[in-house]
C-alpha atoms as a PDB file:
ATOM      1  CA  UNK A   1       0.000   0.000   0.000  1.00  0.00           C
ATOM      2  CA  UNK A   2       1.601   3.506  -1.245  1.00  0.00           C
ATOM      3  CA  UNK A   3       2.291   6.261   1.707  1.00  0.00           C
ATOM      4  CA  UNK A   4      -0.477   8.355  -0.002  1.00  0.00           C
ATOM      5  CA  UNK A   5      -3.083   6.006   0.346  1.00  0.00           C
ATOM      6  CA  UNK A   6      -2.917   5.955   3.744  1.00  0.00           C
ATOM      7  CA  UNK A   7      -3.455   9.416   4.087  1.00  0.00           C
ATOM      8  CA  UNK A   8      -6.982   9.037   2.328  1.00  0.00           C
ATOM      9  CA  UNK A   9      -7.994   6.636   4.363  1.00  0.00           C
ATOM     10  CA  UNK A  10     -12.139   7.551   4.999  1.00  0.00           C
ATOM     11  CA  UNK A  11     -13.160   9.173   8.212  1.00  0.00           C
ATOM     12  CA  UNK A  12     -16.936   7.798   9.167  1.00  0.00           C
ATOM     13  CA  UNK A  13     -19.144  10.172   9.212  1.00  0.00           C
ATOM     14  CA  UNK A  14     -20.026  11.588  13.368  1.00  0.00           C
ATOM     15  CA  UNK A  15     -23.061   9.889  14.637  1.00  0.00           C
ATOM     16  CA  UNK A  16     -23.832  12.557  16.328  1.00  0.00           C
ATOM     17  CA  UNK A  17     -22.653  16.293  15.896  1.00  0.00           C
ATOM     18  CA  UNK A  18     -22.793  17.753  19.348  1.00  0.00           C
ATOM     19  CA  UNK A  19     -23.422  21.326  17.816  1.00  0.00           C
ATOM     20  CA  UNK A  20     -26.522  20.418  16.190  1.00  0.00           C
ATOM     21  CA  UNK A  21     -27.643  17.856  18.923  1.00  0.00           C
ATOM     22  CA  UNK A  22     -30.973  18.839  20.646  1.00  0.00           C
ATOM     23  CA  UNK A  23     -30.299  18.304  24.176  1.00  0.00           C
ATOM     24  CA  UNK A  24     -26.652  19.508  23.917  1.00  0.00           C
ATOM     25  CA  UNK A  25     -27.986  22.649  22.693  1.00  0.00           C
ATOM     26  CA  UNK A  26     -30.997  22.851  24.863  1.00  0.00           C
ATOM     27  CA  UNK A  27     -27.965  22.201  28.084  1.00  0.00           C
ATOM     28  CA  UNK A  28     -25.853  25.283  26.418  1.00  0.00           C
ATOM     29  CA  UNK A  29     -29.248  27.804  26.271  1.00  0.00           C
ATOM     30  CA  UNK A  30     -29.815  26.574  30.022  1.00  0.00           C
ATOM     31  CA  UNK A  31     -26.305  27.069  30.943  1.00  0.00           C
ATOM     32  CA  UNK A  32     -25.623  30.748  29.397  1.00  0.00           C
ATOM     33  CA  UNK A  33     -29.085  31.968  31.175  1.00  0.00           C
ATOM     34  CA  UNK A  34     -28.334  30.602  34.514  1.00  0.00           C
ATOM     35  CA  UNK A  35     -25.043  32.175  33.804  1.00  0.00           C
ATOM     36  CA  UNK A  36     -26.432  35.717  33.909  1.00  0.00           C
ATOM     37  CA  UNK A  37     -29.452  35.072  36.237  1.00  0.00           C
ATOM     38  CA  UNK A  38     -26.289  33.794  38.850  1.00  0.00           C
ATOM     39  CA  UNK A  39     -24.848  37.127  38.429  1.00  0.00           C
ATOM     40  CA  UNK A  40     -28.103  38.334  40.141  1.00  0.00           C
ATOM     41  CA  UNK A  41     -29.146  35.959  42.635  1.00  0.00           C
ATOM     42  CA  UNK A  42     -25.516  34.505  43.700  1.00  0.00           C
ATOM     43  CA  UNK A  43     -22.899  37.482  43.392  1.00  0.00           C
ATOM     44  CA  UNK A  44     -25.436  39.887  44.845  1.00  0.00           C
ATOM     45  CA  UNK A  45     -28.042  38.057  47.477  1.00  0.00           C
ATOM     46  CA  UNK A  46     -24.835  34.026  48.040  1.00  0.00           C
ATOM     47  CA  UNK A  47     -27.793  31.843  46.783  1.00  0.00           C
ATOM     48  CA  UNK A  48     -27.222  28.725  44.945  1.00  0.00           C
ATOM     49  CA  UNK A  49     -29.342  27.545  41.924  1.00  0.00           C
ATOM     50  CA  UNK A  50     -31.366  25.496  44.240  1.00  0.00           C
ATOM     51  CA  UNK A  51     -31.609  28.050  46.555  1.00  0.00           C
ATOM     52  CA  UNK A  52     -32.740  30.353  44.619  1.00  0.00           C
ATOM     53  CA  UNK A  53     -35.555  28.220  43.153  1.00  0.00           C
ATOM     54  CA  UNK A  54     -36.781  27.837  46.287  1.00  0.00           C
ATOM     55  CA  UNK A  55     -37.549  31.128  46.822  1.00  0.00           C
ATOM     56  CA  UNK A  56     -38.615  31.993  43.623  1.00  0.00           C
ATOM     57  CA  UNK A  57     -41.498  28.874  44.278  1.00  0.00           C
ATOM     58  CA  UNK A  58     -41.980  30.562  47.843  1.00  0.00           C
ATOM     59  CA  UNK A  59     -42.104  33.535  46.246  1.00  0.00           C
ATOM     60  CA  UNK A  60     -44.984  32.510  44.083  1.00  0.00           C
ATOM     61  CA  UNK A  61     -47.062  30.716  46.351  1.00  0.00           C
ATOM     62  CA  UNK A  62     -46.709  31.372  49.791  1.00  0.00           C
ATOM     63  CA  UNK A  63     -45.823  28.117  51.201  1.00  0.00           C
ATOM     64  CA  UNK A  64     -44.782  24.387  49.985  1.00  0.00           C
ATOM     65  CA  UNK A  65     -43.717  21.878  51.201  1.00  0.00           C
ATOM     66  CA  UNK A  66     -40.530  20.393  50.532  1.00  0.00           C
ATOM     67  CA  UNK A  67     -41.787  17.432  48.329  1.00  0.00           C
ATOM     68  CA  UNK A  68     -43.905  19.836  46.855  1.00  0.00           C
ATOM     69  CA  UNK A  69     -41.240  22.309  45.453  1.00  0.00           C
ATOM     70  CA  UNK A  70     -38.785  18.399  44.273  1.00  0.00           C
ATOM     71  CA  UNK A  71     -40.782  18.487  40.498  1.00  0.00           C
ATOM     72  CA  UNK A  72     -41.645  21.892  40.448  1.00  0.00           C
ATOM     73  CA  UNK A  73     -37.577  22.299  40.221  1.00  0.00           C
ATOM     74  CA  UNK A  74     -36.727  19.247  38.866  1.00  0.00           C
ATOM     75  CA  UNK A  75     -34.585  18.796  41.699  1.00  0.00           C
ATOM     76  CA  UNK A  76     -34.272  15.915  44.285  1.00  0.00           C
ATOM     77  CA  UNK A  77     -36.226  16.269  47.570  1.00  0.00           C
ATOM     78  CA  UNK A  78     -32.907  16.030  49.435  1.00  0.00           C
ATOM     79  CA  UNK A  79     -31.674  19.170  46.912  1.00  0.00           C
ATOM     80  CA  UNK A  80     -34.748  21.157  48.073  1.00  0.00           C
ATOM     81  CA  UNK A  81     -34.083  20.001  51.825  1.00  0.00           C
ATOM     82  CA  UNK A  82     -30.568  20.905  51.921  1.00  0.00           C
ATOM     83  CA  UNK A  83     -31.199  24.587  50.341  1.00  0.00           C
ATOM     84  CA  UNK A  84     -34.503  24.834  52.751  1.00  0.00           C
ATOM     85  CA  UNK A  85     -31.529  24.221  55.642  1.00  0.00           C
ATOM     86  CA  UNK A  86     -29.385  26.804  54.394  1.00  0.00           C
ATOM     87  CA  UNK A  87     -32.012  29.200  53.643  1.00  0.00           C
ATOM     88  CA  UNK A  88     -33.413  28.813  56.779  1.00  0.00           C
ATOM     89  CA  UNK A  89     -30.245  29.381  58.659  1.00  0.00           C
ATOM     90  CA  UNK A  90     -29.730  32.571  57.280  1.00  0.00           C
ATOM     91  CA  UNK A  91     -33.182  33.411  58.216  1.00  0.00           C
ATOM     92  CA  UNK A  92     -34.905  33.412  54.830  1.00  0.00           C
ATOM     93  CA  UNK A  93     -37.286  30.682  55.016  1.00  0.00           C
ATOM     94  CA  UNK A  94     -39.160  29.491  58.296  1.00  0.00           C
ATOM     95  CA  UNK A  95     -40.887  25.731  58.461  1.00  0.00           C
ATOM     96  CA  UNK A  96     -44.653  25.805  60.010  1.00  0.00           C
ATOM     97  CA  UNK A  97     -47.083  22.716  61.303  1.00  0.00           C
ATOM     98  CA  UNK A  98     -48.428  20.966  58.358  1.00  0.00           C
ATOM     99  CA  UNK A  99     -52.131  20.836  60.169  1.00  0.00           C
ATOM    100  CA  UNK A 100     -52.953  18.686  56.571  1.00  0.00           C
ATOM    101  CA  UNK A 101     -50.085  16.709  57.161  1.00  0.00           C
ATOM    102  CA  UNK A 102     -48.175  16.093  60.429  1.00  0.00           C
ATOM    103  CA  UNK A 103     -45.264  13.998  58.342  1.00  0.00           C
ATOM    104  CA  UNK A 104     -44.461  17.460  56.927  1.00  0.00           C
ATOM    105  CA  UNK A 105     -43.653  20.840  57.218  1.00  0.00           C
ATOM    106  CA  UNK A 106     -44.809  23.751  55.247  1.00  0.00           C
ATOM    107  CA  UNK A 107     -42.400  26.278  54.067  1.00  0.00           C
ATOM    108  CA  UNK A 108     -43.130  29.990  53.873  1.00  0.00           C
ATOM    109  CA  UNK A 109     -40.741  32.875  53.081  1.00  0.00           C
ATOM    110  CA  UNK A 110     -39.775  35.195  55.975  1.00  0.00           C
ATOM    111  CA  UNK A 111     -39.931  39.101  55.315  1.00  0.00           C
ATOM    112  CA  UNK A 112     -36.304  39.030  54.833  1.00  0.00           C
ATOM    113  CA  UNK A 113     -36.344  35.809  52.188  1.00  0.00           C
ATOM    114  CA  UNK A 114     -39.382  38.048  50.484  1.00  0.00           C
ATOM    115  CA  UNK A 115     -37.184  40.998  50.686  1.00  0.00           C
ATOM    116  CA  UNK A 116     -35.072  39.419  48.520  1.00  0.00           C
ATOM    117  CA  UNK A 117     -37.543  37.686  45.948  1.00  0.00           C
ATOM    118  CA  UNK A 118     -38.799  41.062  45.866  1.00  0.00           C
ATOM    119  CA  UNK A 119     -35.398  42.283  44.560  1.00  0.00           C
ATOM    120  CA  UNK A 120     -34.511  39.445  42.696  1.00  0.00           C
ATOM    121  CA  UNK A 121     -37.627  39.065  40.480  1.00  0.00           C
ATOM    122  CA  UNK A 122     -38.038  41.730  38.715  1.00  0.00           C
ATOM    123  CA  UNK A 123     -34.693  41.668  38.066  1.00  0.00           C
ATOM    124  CA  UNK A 124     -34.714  37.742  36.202  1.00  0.00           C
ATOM    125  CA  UNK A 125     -37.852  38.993  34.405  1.00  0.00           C
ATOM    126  CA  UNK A 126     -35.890  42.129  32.808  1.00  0.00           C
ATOM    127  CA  UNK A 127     -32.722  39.362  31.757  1.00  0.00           C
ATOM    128  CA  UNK A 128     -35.866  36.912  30.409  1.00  0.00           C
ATOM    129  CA  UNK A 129     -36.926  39.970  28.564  1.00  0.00           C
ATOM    130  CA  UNK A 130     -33.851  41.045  27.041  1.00  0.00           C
ATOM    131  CA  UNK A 131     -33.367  37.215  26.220  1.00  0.00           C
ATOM    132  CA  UNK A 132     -36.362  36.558  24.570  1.00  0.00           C
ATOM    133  CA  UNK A 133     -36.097  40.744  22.676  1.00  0.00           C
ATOM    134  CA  UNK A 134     -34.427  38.923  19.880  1.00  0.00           C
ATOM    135  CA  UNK A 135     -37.805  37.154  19.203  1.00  0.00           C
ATOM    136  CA  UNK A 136     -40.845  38.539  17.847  1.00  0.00           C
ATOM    137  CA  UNK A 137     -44.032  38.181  20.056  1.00  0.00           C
ATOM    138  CA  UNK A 138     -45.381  35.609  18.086  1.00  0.00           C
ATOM    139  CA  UNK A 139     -41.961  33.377  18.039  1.00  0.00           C
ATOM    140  CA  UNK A 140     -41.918  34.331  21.729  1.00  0.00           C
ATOM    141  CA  UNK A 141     -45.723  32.160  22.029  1.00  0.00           C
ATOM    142  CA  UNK A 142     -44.871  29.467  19.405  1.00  0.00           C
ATOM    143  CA  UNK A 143     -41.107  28.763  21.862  1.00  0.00           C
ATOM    144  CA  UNK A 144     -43.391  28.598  24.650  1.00  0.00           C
ATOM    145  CA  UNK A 145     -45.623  26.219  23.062  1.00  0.00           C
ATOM    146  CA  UNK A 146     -42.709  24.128  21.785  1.00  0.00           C
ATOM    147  CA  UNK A 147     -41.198  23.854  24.887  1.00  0.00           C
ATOM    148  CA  UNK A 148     -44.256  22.860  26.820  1.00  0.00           C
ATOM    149  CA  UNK A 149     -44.803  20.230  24.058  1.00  0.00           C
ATOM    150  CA  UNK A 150     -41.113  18.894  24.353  1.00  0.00           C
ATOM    151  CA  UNK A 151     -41.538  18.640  28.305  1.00  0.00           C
ATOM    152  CA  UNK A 152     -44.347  17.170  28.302  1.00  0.00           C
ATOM    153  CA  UNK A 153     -42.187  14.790  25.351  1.00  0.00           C
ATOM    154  CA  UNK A 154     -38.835  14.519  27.906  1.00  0.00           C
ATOM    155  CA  UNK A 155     -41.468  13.681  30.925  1.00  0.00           C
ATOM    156  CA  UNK A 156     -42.945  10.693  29.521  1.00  0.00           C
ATOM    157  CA  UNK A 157     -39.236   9.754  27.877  1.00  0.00           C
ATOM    158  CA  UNK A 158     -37.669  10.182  31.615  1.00  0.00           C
ATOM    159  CA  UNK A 159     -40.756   9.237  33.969  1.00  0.00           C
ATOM    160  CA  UNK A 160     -39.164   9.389  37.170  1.00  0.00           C
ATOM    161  CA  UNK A 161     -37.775  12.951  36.036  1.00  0.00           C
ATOM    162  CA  UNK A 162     -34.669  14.410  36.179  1.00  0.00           C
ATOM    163  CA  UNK A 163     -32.893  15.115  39.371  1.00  0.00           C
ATOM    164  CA  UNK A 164     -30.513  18.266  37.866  1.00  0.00           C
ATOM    165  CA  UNK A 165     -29.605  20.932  39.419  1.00  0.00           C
ATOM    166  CA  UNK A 166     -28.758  23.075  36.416  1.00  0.00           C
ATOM    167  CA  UNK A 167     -31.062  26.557  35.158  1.00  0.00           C
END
């Protein structure tokens, strides 16, 4: 076999090309915005993605409890537990009687934890907003559709969910 054949030998073609793979690129979108929401709600308040969920779900409806807030986050109850512990050492989140349920606690921001969803959320809205500016309103409604389609979609692919603590 001649030295120049060798060079031609055939490269396969990729399988898969990461750039143009759905969840990689999904992954990179989450990544880059949880970049610049962290800028807001770990530089300037010390929360952690979890952490910060939590409050945000406080935030929005009062109280939850733990196992409650574990899908709405897509995070693992023992996630949620450990930020509820950390949060609740620094005096942002209190744990009340479940009168429902005596197995659990509910979960309620204090003022100071609704101090700081007060700060915080208008602030994530305005980077969502200058996110999604590059859309027009009606892309902005068909993304939302598509994404609630392709959750739904990842759901029933991944039934148990997905215990992430990315976005």
């Amino acid at each position: 076999m001649a030295a120049g054949s060798a060079a031609k030998k055939r490269v396969p073609e990729p399988l898969v090309v990461l750039e143009e793979f759905l969840p990689y690129r999904l992954n990179v979108l989450a990544g880059l915005t949880s970049s610049a929401l962290a800028q807001i709600y770990a530089e300037r308040f010390g929360l952690s993605i979890p952490a910060w969920r939590v409050i945000v779900t406080l935030g929005q409806y009062e109280h939850r409890t733990a196992r409650d807030m574990a899908p709405d986050g897509v995070m693992h109850k023992s996630t949620v537990s450990r930020a509820v512990s950390a949060l609740e050492k620094r005096g942002l989140v209190v744990r009340r009687p479940n009168l429902d349920d005596r197995r659990e606690e509910l979960l309620a921001l204090t003022p100071a934890g609704r101090a700081i969803y007060e700060a915080v959320a208008p602030q994530a809205l305005a980077v969502e907003e200058r996110l999604l500016s590059v859309l027009s309103p009606q892309e902005q409604r068909t993304l939302s559709s598509l994404i609630d389609r392709l959750t739904r979609q990842a759901r029933q692919l991944a039934p148990h969910g997905s215990e992430e603590d990315e976005a």
